[in-house]
N, C-alpha and C. Protein backbone atom coordinates (compact mmCIF):
# COMPACT_ATOMS: atom_id res chain seq x y z
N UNK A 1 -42.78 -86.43 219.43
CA UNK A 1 -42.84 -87.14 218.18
C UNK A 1 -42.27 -88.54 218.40
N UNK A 2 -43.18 -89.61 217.82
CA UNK A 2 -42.66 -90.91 217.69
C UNK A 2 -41.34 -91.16 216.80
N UNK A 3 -39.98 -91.68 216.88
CA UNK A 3 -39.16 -91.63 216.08
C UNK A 3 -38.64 -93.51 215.93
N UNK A 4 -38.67 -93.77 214.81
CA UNK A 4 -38.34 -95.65 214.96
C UNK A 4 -37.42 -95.69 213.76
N UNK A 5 -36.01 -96.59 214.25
CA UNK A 5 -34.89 -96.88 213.54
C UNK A 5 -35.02 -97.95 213.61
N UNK A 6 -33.56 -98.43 213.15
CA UNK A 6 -33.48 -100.01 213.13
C UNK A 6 -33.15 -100.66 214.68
N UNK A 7 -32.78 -99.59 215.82
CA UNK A 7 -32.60 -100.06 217.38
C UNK A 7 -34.17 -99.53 217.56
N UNK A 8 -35.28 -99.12 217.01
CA UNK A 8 -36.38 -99.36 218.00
C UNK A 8 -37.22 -98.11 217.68
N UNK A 9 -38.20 -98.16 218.91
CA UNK A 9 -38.58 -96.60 218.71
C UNK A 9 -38.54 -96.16 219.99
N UNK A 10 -37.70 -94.77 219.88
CA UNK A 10 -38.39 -94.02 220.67
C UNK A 10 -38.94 -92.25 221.22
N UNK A 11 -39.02 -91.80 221.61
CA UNK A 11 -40.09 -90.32 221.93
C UNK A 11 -38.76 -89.57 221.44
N UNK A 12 -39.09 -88.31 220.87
CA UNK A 12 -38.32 -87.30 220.69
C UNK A 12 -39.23 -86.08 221.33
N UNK A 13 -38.34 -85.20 222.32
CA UNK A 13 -39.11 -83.45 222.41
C UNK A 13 -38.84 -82.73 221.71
N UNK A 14 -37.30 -82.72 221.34
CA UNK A 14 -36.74 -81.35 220.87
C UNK A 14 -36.21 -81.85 219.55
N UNK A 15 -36.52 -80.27 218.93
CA UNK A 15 -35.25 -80.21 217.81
C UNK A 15 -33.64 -80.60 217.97
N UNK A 16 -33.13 -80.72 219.21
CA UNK A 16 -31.79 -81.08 218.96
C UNK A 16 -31.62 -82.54 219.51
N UNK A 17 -32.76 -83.43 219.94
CA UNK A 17 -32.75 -84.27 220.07
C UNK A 17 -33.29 -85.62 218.52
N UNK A 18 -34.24 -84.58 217.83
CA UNK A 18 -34.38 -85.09 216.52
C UNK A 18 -32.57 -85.03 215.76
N UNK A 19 -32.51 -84.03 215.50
CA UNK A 19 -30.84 -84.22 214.67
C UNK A 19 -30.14 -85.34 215.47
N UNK A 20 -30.19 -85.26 217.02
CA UNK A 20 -28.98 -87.09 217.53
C UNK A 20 -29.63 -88.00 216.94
N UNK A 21 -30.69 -88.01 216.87
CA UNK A 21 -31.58 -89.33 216.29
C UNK A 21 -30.79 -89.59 214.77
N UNK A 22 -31.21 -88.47 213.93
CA UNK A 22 -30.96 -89.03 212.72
C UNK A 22 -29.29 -89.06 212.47
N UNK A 23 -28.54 -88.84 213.10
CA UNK A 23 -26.94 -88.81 212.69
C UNK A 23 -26.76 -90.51 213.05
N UNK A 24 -27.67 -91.37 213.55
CA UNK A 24 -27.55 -92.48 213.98
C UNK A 24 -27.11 -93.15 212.56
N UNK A 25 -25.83 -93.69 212.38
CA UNK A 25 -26.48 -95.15 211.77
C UNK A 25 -25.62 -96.17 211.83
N UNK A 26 -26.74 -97.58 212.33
CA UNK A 26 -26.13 -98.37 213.12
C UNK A 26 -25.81 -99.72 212.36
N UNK A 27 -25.53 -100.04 211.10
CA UNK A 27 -25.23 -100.92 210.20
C UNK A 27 -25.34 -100.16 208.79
N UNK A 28 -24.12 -100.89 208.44
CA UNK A 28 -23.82 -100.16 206.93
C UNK A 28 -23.77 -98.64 206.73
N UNK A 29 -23.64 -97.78 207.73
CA UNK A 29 -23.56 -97.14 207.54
C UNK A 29 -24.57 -96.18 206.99
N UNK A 30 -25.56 -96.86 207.64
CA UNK A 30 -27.23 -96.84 206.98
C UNK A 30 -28.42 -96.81 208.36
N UNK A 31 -29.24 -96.15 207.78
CA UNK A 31 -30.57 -96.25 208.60
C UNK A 31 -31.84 -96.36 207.77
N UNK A 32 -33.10 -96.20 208.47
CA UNK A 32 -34.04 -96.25 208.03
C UNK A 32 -35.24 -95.86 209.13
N UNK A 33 -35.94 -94.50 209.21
CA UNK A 33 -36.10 -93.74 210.10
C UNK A 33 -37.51 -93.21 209.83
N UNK A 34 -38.81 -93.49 211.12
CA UNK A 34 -40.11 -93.05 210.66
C UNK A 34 -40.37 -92.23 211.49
N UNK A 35 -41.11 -91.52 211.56
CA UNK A 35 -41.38 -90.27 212.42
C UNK A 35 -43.23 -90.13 211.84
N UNK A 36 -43.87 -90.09 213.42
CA UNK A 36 -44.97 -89.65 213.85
C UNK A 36 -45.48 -89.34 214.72
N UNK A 37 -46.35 -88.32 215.05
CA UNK A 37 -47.47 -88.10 216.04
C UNK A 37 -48.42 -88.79 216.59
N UNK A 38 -48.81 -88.91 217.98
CA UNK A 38 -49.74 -89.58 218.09
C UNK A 38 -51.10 -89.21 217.82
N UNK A 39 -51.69 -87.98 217.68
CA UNK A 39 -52.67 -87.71 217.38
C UNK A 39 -52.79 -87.78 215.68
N UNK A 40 -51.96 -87.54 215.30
CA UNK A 40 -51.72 -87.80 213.49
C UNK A 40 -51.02 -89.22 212.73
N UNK A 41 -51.81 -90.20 213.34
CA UNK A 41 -50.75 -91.56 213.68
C UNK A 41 -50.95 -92.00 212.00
N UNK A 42 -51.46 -91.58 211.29
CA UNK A 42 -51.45 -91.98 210.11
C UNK A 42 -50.34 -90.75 208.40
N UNK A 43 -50.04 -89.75 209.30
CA UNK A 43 -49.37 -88.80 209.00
C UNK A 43 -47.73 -89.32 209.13
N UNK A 44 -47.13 -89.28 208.18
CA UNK A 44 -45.71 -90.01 208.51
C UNK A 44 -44.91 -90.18 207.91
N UNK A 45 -43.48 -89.12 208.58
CA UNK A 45 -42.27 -88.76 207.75
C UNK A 45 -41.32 -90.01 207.43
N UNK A 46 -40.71 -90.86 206.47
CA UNK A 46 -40.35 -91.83 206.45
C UNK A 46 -38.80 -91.61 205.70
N UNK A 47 -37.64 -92.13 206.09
CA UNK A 47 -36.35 -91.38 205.42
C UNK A 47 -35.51 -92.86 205.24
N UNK A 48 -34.89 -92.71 204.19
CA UNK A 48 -33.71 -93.77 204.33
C UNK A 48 -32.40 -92.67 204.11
N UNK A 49 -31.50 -93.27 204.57
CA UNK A 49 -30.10 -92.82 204.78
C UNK A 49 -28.92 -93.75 204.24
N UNK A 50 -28.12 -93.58 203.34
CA UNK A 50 -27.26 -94.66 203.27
C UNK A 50 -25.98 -93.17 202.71
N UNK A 51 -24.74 -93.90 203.69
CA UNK A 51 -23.91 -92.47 203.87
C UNK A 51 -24.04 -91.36 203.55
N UNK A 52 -24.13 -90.68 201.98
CA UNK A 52 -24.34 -89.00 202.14
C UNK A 52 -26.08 -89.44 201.00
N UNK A 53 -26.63 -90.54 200.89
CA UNK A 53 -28.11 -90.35 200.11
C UNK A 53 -28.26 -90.58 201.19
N UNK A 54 -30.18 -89.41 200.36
CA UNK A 54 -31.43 -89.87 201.41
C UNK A 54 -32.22 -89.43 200.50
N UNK A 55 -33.33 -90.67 200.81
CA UNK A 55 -34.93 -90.71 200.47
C UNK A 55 -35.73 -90.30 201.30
N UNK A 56 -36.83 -89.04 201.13
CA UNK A 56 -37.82 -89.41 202.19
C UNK A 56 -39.06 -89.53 201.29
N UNK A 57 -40.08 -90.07 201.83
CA UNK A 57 -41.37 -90.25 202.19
C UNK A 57 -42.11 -89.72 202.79
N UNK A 58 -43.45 -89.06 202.31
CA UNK A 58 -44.33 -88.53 203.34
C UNK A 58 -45.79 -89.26 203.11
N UNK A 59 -46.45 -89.84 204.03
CA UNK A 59 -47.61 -90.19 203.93
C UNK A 59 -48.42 -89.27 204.51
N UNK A 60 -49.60 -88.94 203.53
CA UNK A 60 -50.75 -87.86 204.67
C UNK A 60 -52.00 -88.41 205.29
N UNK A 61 -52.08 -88.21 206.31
CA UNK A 61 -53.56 -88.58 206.98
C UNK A 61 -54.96 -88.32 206.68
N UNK A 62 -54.18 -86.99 205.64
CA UNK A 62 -55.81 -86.59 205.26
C UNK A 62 -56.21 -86.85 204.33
N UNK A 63 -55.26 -88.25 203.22
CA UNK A 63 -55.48 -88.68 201.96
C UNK A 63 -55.39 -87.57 200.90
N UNK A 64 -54.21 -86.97 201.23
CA UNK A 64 -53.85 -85.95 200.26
C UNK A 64 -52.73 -86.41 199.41
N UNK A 65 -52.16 -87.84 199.60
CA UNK A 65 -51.65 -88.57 198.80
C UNK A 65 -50.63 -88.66 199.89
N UNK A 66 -49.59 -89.35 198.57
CA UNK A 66 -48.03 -89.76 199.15
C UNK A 66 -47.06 -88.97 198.24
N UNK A 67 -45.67 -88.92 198.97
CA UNK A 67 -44.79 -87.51 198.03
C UNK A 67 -43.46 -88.83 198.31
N UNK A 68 -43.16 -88.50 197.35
CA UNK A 68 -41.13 -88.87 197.69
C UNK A 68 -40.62 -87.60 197.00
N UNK A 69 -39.64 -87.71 198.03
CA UNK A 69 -38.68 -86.39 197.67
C UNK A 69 -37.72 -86.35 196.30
N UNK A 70 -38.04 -85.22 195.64
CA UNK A 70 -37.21 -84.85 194.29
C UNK A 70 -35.58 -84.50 194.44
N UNK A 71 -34.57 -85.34 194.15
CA UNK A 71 -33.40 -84.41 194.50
C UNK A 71 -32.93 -83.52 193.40
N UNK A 72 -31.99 -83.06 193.55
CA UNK A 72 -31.65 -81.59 192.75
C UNK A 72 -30.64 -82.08 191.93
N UNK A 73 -29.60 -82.87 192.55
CA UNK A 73 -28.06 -83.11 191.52
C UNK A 73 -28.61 -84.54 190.52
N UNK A 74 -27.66 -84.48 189.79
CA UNK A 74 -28.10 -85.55 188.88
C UNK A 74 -26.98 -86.55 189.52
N UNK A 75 -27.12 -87.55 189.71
CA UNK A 75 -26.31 -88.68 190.18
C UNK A 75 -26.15 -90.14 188.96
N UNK A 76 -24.68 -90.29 188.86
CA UNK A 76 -24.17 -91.34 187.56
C UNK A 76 -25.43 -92.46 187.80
N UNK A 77 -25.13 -93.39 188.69
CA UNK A 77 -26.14 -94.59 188.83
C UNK A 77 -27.83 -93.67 188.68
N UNK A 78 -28.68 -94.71 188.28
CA UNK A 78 -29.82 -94.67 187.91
C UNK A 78 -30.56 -95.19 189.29
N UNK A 79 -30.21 -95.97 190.08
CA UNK A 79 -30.80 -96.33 191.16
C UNK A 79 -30.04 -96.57 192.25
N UNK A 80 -30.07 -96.60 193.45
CA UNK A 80 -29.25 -96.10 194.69
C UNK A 80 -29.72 -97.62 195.92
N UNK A 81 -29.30 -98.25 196.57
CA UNK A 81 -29.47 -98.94 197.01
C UNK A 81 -29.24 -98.96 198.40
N UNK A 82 -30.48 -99.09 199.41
CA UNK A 82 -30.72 -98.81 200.39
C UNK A 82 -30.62 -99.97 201.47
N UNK A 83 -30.98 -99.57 202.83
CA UNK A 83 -31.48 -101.31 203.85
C UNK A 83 -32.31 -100.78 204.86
N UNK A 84 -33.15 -102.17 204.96
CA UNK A 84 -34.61 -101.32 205.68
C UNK A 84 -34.24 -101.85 207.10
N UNK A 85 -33.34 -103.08 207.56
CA UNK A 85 -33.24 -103.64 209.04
C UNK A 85 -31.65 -103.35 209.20
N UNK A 86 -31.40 -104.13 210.09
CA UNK A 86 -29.56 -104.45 210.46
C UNK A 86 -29.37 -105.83 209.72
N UNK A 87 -30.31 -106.52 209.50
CA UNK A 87 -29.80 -107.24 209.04
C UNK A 87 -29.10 -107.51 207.24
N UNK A 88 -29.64 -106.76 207.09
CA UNK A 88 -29.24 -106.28 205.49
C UNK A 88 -30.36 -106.33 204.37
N UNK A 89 -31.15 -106.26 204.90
CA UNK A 89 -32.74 -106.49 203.79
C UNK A 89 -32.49 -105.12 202.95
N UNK A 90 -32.26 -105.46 201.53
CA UNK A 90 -32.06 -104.09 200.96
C UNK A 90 -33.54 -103.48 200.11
N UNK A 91 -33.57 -102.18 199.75
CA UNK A 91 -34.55 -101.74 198.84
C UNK A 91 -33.32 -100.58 198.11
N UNK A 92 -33.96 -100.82 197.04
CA UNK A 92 -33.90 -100.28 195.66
C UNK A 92 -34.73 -98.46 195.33
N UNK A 93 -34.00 -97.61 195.48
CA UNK A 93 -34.64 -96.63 194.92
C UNK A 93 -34.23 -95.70 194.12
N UNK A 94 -35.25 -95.16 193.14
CA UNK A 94 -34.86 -94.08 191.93
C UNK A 94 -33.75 -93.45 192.50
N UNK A 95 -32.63 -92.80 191.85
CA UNK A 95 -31.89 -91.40 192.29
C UNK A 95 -32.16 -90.57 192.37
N UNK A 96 -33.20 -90.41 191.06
CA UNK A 96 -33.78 -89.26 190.72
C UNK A 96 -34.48 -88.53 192.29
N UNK A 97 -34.86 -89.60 193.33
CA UNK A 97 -35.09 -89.36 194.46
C UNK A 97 -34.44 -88.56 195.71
N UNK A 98 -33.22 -89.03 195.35
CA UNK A 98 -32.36 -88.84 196.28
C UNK A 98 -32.14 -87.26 196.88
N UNK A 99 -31.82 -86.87 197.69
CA UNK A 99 -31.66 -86.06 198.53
C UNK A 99 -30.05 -85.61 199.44
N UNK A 100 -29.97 -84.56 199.90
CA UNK A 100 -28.47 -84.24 200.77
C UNK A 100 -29.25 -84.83 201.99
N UNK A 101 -28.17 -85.45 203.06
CA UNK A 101 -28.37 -85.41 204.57
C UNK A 101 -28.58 -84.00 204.48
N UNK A 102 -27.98 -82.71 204.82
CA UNK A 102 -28.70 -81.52 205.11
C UNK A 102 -29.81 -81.29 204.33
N UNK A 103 -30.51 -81.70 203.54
CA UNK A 103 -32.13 -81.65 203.02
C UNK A 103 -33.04 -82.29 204.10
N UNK A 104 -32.43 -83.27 204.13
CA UNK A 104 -32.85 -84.72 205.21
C UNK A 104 -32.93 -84.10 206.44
N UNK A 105 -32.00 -83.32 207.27
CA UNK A 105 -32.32 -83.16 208.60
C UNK A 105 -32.90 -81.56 208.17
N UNK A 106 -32.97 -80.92 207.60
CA UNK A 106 -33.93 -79.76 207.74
C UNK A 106 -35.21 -80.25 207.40
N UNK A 107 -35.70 -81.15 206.51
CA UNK A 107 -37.29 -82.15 206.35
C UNK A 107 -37.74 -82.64 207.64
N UNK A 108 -36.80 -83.24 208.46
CA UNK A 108 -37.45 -83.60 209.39
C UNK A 108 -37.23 -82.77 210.58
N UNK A 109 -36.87 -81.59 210.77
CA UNK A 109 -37.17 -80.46 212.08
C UNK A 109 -38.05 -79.82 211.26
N UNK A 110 -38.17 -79.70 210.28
CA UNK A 110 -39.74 -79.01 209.73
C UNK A 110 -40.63 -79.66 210.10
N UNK A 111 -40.39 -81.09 209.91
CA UNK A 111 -42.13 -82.13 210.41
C UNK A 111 -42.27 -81.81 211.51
N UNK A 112 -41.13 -82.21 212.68
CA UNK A 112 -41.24 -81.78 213.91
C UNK A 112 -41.47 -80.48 214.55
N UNK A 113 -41.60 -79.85 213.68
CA UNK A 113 -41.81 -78.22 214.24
C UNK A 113 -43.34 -78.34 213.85
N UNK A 114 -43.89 -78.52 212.57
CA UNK A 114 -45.12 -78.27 212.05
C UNK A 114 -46.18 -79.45 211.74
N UNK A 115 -45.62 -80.40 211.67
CA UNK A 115 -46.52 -81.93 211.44
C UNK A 115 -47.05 -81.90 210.50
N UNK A 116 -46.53 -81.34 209.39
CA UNK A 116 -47.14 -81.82 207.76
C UNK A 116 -45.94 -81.79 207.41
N UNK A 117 -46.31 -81.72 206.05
CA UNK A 117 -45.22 -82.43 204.77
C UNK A 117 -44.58 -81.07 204.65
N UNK A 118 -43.00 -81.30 204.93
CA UNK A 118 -42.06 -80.40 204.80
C UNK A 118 -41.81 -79.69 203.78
N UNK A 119 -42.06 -78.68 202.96
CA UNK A 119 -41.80 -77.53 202.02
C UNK A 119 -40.24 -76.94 201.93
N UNK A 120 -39.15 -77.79 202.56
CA UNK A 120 -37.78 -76.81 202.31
C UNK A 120 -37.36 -78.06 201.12
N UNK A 121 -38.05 -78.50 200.70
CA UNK A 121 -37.59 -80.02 199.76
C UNK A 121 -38.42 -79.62 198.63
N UNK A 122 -38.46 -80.74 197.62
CA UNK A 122 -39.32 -80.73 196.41
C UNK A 122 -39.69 -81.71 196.43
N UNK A 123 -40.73 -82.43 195.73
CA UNK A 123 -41.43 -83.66 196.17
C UNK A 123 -42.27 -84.35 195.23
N UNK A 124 -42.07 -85.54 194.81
CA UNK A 124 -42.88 -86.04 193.75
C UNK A 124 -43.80 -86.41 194.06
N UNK A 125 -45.36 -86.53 193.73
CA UNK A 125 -46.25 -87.29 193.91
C UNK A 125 -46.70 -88.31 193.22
N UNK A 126 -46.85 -89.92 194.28
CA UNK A 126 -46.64 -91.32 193.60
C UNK A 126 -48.52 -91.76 193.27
């Protein structure tokens, strides 16, 4: 699996090499993390991380739409504020989105095990 942060991209084999990947984060305490196949190069798990939130994203290849993930707790702020580089470029997203890091790394060893849109989550469609 293709894996790209804010240091770059590169190959993942294993499940325990996906989890070092995502415990990464290398400014603010933050990442921003895509994951794909090469034969499914249009299929693609997309996550932000900012200390204990996470957003993911799933795009499908087979034009079965796009999902962002539903989170479960209700969180005070209305919107959660993210960064897409190191350099501090921020994005803005619902809470209502938001997610646990353990949601986050079981979403993405599901992609990596199966290469579709992960089912241990709930998921809005945009």
């Amino acid at each position: 699996m293709y894996a790209n942060d804010f240091n770059g991209e590169i190959v993942v084999n294993t499940e325990s090499q996906v989890a070092e990947f995502i415990r990464n984060r290398p400014a603010f305490n933050a990442n921003q993390f895509i994951f794909t196949f090469e034969e499914s190069s249009i299929s693609r798990l997309c996550a932000f991380v900012r200390d204990d939130y996470c957003v993911l994203y799933f795009l499908d290849s087979e034009q079965k739409g796009t999902f962002a993930s539903h989170g479960d707790d209700d969180i005070r702020d209305e919107t959660i504020t993210f960064y897409e580089n190191v350099h501090g470029a921020e994005v803005v997203l619902a809470s209502t989105m938001v997610i646990t890091v353990k949601q986050m790394n079981d979403a993405c060893t599901e992609f990596f095990k199966t290469k579709t849109r992960p089912t241990c989550i709930r998921w809005i469609e945009l």
